[in-house]
PDB file of N, CA and C in Angstrom:
ATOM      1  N   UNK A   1       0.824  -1.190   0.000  1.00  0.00           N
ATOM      2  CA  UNK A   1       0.000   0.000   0.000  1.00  0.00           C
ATOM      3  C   UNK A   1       0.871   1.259   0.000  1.00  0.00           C
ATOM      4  N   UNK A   2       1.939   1.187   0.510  1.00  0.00           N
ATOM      5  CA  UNK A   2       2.775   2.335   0.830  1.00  0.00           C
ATOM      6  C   UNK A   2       3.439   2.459  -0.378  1.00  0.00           C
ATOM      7  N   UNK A   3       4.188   1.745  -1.286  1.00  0.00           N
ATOM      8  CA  UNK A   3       4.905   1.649  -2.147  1.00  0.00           C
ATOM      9  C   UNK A   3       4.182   2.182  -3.130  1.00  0.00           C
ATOM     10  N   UNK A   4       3.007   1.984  -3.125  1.00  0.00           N
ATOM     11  CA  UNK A   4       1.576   2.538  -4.284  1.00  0.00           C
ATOM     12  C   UNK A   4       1.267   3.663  -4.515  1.00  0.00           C
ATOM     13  N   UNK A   5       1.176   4.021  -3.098  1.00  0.00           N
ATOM     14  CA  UNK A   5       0.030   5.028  -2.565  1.00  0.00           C
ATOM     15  C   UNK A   5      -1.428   4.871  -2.207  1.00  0.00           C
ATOM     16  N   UNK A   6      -1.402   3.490  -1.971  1.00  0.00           N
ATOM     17  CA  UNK A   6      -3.107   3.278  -1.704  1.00  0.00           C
ATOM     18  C   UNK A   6      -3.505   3.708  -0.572  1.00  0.00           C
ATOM     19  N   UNK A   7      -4.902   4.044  -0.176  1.00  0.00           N
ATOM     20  CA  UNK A   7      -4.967   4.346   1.310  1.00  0.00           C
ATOM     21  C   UNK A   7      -5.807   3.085   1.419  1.00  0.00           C
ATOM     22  N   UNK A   8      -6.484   2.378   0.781  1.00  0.00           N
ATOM     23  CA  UNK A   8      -6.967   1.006   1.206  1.00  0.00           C
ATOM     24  C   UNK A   8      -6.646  -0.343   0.882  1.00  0.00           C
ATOM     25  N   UNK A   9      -7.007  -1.410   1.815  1.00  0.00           N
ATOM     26  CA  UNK A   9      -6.504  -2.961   1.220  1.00  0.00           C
ATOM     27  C   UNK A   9      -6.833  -2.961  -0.063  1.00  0.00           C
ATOM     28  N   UNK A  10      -8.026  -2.623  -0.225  1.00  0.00           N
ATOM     29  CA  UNK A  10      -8.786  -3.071  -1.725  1.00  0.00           C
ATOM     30  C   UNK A  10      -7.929  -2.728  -2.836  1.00  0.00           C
ATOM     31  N   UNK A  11      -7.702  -1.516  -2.747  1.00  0.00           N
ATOM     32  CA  UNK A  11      -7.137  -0.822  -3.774  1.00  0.00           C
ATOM     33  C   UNK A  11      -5.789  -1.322  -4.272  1.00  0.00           C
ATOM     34  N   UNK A  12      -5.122  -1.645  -3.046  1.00  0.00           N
ATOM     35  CA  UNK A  12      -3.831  -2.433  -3.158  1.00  0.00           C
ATOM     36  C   UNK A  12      -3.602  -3.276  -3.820  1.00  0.00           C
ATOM     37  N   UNK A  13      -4.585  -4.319  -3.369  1.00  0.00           N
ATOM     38  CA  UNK A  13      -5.445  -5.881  -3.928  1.00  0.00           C
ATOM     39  C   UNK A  13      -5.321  -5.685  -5.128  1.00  0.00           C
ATOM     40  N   UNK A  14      -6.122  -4.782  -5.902  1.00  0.00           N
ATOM     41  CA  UNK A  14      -6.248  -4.831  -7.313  1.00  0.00           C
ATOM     42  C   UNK A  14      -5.272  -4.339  -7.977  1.00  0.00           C
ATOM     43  N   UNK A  15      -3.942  -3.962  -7.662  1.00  0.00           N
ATOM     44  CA  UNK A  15      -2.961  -3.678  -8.039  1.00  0.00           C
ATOM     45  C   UNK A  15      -1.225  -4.007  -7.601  1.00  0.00           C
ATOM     46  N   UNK A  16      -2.157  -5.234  -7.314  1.00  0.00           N
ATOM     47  CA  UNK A  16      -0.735  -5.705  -6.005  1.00  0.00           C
ATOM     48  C   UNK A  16      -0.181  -6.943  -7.544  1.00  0.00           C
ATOM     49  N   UNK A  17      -0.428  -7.464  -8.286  1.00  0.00           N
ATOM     50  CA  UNK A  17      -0.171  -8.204  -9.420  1.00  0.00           C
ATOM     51  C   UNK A  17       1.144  -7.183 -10.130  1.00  0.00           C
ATOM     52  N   UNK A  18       0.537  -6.231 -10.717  1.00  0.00           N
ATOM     53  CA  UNK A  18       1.359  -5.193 -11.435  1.00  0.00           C
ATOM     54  C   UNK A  18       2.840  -5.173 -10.456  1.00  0.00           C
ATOM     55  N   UNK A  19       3.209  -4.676  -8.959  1.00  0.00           N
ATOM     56  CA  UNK A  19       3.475  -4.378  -8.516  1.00  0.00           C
ATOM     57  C   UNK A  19       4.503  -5.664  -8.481  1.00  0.00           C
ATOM     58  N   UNK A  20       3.918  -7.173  -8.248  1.00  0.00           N
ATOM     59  CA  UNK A  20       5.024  -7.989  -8.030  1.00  0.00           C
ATOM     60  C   UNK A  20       5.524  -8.484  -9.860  1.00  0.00           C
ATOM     61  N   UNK A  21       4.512  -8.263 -10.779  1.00  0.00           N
ATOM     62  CA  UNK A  21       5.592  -8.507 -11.993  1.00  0.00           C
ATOM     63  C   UNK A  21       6.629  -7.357 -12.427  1.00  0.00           C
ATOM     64  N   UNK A  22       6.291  -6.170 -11.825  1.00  0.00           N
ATOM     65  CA  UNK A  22       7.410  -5.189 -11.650  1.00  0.00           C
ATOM     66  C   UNK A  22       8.568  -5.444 -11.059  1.00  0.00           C
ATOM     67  N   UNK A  23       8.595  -6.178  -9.675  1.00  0.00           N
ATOM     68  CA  UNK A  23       9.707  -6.356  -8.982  1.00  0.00           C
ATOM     69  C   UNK A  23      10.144  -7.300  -9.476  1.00  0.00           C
ATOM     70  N   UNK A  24       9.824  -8.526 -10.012  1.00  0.00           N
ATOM     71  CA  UNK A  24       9.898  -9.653 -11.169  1.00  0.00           C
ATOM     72  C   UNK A  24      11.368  -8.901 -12.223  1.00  0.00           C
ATOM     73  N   UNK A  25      10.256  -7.999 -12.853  1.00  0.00           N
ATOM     74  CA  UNK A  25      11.170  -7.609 -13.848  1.00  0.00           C
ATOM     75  C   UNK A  25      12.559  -6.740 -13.535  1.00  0.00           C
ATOM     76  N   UNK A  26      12.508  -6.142 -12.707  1.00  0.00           N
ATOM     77  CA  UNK A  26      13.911  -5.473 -11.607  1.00  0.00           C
ATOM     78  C   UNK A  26      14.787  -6.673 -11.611  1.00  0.00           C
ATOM     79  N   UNK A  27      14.304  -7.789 -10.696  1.00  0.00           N
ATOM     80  CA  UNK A  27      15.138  -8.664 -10.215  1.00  0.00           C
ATOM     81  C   UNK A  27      15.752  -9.421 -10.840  1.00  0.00           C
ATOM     82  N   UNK A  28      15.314  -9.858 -11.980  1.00  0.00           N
ATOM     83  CA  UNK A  28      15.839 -10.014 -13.796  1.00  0.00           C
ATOM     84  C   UNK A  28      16.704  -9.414 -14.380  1.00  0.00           C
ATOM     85  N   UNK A  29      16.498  -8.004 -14.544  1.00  0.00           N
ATOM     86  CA  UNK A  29      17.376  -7.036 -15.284  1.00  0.00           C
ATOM     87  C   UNK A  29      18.888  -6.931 -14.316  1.00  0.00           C
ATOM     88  N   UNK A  30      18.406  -6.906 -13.274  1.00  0.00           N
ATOM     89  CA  UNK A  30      19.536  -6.741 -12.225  1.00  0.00           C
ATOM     90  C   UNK A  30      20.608  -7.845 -12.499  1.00  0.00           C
ATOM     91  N   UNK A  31      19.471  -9.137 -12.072  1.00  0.00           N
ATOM     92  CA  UNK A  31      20.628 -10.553 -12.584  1.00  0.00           C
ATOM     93  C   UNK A  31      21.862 -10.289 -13.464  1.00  0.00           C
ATOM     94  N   UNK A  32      20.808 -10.146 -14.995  1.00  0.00           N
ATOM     95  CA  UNK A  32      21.183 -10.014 -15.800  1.00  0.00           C
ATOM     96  C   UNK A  32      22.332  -9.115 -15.739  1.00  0.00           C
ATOM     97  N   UNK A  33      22.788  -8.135 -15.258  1.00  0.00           N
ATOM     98  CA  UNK A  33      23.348  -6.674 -15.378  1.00  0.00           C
ATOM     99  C   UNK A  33      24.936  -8.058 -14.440  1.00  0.00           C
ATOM    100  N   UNK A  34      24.491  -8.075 -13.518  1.00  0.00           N
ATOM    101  CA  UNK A  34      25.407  -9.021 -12.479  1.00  0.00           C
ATOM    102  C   UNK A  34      26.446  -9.806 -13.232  1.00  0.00           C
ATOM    103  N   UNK A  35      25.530 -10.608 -13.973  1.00  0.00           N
ATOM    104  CA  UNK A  35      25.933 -11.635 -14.943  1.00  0.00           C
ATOM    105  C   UNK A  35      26.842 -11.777 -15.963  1.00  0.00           C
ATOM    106  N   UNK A  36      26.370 -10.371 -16.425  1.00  0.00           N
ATOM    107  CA  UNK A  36      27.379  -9.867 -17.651  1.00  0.00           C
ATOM    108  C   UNK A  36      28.687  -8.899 -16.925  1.00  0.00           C
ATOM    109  N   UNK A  37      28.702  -8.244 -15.793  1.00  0.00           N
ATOM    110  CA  UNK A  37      29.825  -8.059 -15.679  1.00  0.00           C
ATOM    111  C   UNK A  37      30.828  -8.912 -14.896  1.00  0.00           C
ATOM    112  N   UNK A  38      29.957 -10.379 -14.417  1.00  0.00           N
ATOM    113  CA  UNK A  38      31.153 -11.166 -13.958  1.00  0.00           C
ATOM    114  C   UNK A  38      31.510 -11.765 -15.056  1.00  0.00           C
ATOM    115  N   UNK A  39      30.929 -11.829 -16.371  1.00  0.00           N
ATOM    116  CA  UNK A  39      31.490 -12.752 -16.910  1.00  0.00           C
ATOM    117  C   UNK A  39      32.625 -11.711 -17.842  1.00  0.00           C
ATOM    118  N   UNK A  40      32.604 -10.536 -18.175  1.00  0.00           N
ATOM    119  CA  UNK A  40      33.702  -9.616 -18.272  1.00  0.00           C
ATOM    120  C   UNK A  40      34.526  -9.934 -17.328  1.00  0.00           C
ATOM    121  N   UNK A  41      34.765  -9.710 -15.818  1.00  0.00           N
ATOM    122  CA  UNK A  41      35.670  -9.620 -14.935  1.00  0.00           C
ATOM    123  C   UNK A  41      36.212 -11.334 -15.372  1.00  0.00           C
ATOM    124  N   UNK A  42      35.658 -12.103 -15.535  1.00  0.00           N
ATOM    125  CA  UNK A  42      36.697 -13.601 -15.895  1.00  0.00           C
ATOM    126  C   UNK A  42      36.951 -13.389 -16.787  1.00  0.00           C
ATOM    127  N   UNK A  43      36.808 -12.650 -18.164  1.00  0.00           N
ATOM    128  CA  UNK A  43      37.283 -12.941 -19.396  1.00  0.00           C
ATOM    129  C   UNK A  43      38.329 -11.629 -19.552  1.00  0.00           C
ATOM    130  N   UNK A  44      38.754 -10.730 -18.407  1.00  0.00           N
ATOM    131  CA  UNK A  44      40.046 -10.121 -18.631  1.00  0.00           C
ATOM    132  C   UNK A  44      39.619  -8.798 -19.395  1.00  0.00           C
ATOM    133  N   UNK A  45      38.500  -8.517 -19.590  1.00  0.00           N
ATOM    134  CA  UNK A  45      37.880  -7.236 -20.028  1.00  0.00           C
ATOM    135  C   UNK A  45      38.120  -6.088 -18.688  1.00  0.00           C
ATOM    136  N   UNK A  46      38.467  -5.348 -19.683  1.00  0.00           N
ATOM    137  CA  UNK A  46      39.298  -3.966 -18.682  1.00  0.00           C
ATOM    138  C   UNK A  46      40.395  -3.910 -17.948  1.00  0.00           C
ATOM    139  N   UNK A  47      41.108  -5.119 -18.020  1.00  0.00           N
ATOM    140  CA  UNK A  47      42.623  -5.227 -17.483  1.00  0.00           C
ATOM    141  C   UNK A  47      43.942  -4.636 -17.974  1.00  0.00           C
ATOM    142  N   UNK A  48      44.434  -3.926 -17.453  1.00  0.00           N
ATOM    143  CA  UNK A  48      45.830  -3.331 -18.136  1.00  0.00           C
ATOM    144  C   UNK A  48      46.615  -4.555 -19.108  1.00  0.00           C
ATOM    145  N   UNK A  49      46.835  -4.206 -19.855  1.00  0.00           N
ATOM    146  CA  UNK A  49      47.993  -4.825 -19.954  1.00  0.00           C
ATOM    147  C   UNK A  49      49.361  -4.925 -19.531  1.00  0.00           C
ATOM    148  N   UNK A  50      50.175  -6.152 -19.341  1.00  0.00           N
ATOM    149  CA  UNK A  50      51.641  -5.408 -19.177  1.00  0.00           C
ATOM    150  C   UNK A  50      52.695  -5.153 -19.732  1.00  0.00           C
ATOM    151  N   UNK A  51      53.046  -4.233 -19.459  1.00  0.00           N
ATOM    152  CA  UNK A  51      54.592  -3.487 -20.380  1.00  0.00           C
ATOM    153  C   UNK A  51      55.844  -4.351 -20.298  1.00  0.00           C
TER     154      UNK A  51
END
């Protein structure tokens, strides 16, 4: 309700779906974001080279 702005259960209720395929989709993109820069950090992307 707070995260919304609802002032009632109801209202929440009928919008509490939206709200968790939203955080769904955050928690995805995030992965994702995670994912791709560990797999840079093992593959030596952005490392100096040496002289």
């Amino acid at each position: 309700m707070a995260r919304m702005g609802h002032a009632s259960t109801r209202a929440a209720m009928i919008y509490q779906h939206t709200a968790q395929e939203r955080d769904e989709h955050i928690a995805n993109a995030l992965s994702s974001q995670i994912k791709q820069t560990r797999n840079r950090a093992r593959s030596g992307h952005g490392q100096r080279k040496k002289r």
